[in-house]
Protein backbone atom coordinates (compact mmCIF):
# COMPACT_ATOMS: atom_id res chain seq x y z
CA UNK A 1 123.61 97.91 110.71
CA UNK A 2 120.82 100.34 109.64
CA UNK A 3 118.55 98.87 112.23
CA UNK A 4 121.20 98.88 115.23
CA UNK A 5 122.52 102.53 114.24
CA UNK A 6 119.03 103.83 114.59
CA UNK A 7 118.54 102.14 117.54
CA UNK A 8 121.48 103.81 119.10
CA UNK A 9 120.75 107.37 118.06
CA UNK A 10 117.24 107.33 119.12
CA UNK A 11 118.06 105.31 122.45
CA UNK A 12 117.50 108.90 125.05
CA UNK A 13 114.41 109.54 123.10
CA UNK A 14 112.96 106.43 123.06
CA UNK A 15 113.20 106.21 126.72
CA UNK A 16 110.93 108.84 127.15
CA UNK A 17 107.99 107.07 125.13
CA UNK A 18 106.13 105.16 126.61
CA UNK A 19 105.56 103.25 122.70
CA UNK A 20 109.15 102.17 122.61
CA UNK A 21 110.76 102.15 125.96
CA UNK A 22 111.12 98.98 126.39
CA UNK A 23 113.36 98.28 123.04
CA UNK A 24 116.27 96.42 123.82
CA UNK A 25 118.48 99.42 124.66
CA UNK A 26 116.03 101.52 126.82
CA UNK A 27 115.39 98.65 128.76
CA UNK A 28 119.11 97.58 129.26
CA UNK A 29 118.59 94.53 127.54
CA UNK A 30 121.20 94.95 125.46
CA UNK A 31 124.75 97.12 126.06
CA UNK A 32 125.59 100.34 124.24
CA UNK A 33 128.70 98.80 123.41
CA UNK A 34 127.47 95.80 121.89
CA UNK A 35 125.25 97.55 119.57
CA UNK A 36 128.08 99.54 118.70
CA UNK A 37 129.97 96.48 118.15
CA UNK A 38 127.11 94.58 115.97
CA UNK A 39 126.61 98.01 113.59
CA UNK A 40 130.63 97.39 113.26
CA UNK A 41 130.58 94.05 112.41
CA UNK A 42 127.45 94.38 110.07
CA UNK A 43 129.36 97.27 108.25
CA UNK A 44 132.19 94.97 107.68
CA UNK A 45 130.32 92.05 106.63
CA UNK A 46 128.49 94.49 104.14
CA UNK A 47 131.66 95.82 102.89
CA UNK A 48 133.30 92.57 102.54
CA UNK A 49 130.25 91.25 100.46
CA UNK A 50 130.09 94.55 98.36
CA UNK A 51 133.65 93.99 97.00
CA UNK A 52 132.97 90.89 96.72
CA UNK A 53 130.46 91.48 93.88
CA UNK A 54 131.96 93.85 91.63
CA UNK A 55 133.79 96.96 92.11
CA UNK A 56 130.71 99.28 91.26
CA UNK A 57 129.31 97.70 94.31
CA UNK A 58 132.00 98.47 96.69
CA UNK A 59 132.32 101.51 95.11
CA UNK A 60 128.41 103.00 96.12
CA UNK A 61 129.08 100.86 99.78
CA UNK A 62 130.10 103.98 101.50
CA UNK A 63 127.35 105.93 99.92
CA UNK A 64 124.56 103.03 100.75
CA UNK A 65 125.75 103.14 104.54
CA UNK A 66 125.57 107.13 104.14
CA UNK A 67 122.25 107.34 103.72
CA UNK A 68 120.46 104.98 105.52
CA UNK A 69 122.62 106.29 108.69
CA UNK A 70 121.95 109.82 107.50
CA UNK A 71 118.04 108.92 107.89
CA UNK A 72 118.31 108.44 111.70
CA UNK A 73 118.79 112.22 112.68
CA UNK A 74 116.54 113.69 110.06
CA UNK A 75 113.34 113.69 112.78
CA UNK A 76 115.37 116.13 114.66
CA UNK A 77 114.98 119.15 111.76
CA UNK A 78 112.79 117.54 108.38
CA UNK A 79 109.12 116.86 108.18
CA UNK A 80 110.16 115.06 105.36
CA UNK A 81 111.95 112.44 107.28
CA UNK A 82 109.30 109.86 106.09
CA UNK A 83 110.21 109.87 102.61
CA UNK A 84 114.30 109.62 103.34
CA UNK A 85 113.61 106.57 105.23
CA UNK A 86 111.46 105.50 102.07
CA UNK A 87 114.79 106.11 99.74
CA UNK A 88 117.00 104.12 102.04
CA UNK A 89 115.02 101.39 101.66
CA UNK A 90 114.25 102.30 97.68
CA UNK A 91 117.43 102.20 96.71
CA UNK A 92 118.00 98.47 97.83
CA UNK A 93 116.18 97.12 94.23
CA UNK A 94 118.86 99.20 92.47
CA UNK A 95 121.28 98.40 94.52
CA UNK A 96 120.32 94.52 93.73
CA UNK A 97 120.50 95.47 90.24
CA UNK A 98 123.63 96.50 90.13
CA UNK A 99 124.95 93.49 92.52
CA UNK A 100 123.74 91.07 89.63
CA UNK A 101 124.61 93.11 86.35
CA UNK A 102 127.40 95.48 87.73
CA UNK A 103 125.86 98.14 86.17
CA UNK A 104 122.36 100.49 86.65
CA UNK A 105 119.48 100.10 83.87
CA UNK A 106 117.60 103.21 84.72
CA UNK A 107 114.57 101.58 84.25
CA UNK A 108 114.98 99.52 87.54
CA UNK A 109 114.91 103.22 89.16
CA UNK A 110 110.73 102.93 88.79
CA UNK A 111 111.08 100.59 91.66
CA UNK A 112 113.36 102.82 93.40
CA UNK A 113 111.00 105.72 93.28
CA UNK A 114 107.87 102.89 94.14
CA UNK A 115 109.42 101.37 97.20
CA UNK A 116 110.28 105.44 98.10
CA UNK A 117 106.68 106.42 98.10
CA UNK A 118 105.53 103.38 99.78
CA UNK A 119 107.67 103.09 102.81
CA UNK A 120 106.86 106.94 102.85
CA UNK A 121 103.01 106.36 102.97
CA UNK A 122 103.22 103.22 105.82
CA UNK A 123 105.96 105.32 107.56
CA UNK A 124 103.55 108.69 108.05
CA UNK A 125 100.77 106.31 109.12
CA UNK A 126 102.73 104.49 111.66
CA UNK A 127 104.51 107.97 112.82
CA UNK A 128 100.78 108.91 113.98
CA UNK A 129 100.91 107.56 117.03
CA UNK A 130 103.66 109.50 118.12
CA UNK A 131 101.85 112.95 117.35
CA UNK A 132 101.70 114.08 120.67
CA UNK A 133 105.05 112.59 121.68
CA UNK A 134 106.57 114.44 119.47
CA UNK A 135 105.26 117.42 119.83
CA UNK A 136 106.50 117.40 123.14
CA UNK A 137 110.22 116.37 122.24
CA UNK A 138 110.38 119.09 119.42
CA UNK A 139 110.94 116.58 116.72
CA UNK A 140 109.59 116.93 113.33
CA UNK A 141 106.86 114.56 111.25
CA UNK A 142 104.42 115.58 108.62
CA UNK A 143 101.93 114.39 111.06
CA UNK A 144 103.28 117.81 113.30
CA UNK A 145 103.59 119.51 110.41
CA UNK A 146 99.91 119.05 108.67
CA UNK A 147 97.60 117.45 111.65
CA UNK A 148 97.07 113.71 111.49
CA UNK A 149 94.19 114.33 108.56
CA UNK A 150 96.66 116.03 106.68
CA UNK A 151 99.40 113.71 106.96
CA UNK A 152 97.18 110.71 106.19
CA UNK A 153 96.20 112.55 102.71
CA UNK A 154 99.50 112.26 102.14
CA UNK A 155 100.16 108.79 102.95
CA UNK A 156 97.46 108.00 100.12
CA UNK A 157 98.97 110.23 97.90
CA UNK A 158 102.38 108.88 97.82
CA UNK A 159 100.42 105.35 97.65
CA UNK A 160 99.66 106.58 94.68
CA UNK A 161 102.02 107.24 93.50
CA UNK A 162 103.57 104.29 94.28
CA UNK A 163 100.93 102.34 91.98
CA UNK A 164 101.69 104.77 88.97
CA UNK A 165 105.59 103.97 89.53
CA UNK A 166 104.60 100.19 89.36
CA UNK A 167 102.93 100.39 86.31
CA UNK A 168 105.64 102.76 84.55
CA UNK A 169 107.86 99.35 85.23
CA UNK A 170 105.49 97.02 83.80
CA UNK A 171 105.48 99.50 80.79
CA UNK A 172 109.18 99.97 80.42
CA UNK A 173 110.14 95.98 81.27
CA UNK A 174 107.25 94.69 79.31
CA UNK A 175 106.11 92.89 81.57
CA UNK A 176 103.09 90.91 81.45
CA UNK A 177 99.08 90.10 82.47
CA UNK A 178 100.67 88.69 85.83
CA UNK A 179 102.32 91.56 86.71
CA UNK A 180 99.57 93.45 86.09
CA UNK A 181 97.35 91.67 87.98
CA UNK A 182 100.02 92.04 90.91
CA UNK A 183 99.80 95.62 90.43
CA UNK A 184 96.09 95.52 90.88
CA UNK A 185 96.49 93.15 94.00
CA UNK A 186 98.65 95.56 95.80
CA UNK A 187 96.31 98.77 95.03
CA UNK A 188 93.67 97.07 96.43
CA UNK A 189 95.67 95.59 99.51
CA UNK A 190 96.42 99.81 99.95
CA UNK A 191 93.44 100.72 100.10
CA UNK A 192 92.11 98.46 102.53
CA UNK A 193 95.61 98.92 104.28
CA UNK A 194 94.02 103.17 104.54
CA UNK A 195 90.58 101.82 105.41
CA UNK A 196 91.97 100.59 109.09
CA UNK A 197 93.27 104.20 110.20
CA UNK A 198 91.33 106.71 110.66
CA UNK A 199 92.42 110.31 112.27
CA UNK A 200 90.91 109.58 115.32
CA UNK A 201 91.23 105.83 115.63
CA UNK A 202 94.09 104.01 115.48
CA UNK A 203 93.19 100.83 117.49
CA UNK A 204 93.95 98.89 113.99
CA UNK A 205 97.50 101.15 113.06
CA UNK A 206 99.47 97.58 113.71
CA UNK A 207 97.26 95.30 111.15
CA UNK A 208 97.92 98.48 108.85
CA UNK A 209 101.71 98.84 108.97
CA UNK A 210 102.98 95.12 109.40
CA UNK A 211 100.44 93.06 108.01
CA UNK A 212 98.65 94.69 105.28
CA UNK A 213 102.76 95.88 103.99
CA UNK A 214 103.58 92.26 104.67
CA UNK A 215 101.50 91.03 101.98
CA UNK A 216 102.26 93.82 99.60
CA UNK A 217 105.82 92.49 99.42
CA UNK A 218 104.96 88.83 99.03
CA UNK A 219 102.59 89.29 96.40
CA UNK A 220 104.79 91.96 94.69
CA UNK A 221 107.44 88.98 94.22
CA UNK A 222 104.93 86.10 93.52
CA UNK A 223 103.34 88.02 90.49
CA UNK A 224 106.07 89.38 89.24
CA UNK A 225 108.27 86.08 89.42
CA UNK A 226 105.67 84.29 87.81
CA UNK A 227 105.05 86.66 84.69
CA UNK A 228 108.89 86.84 84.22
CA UNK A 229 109.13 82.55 84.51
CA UNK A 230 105.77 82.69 82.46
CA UNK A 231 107.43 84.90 79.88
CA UNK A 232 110.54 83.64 79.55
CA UNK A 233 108.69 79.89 79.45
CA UNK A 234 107.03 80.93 76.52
């Protein structure tokens, strides 16, 4: 729904860049009204699911659907855009959380704040190569707001971030060596991730934002679903 709603909000704009014109909409591959219709349905379904679940799920629904619509018009008057895109998608682990237990352990909010700051970072590295584009359409990015450089300091930053949040979890779930070690991998798959853009090059910005991210979820999951089987093994 997230995906389809976005699509159809941004659908003028994207016409006019030469990146994304040919999406399904721009290019008339797909109808207005059937994107309309499949954000409809996919709200439904969602819905449906959510009070299926328990009743603090269909309770935050609304809210869930809220924000990640919310994100879709924040280019048009936020640099900050970046990082609400990184809490629609950080609030999913909670949301999983709560889905399972029907109820919120704070702690679980570490990953909220970690998957925040990293779909923030990939997000300003990716939004780089629309720097001129939208500059021209009057939309806002920290890229606009602090010169490519600038924004990709950032990106790091919140990458950072992101690491510290991951260990705070470990900490606070007591987790073990494995997770750790996952921790570790994923630092080191972000830094190599930062080593393919540059401010003036970004012949590499794909192998950056989908692959290198890619991997970061996979091994996130392997590690830490084998030091929670290891430790509850043992």
């Amino acid at each position: 729904a997230a995906m389809a709603f976005n699509r159809l909000v941004d659908s003028e704009i994207d016409s006019r860049n030469l990146r994304t014109k040919m999406r399904h909409l721009p290019a008339g591959l797909l109808s207005r009204g059937f994107a309309w219709m499949f954000v409809a349905v996919s709200c439904l379904v969602f819905l449906v699911a959510a009070a299926m679940l328990n009743s603090l799920c269909l309770r935050l629904a609304p809210l869930a659907l809220a924000v990640v619509f919310f994100y879709s018009f924040t280019k048009r008057f936020t640099s900050f855009s970046h990082l609400v895109l990184g809490f629609s998608l950080g609030i999913a682990p909670a949301a999983a959380w709560i889905a399972m237990r029907g109820s919120l352990d704070p702690r679980i909010l570490w990953l909220t704040a970690a998957v925040t700051f990293w779909t923030a970072g990939f997000d300003i590295i990716y939004s780089c190569q629309d720097y001129e584009f939208d500059g021209k359409e009057g939309l806002f990015s920290l890229p606009r707001r602090l010169g490519i450089a600038g924004a990709l300091l950032v990106a790091r930053a919140l990458h950072v971030f992101m690491v510290v949040c991951l260990l705070a979890l470990v900490w606070q779930m007591a987790l073990g060596p494995l997770a750790l070690a996952g921790v570790a991998a994923i630092a080191g798959l972000l830094v190599y991730e930062h080593s393919l853009v540059k401010p003036n090059d970004f012949s590499r910005v794909n192998a950056a934002f989908f692959t290198m991210n890619g991997y970061v979820s996979v091994l996130f999951f392997f590690f830490w679903a084998a030091d929670v089987w290891v430790t509850r093994k043992g």
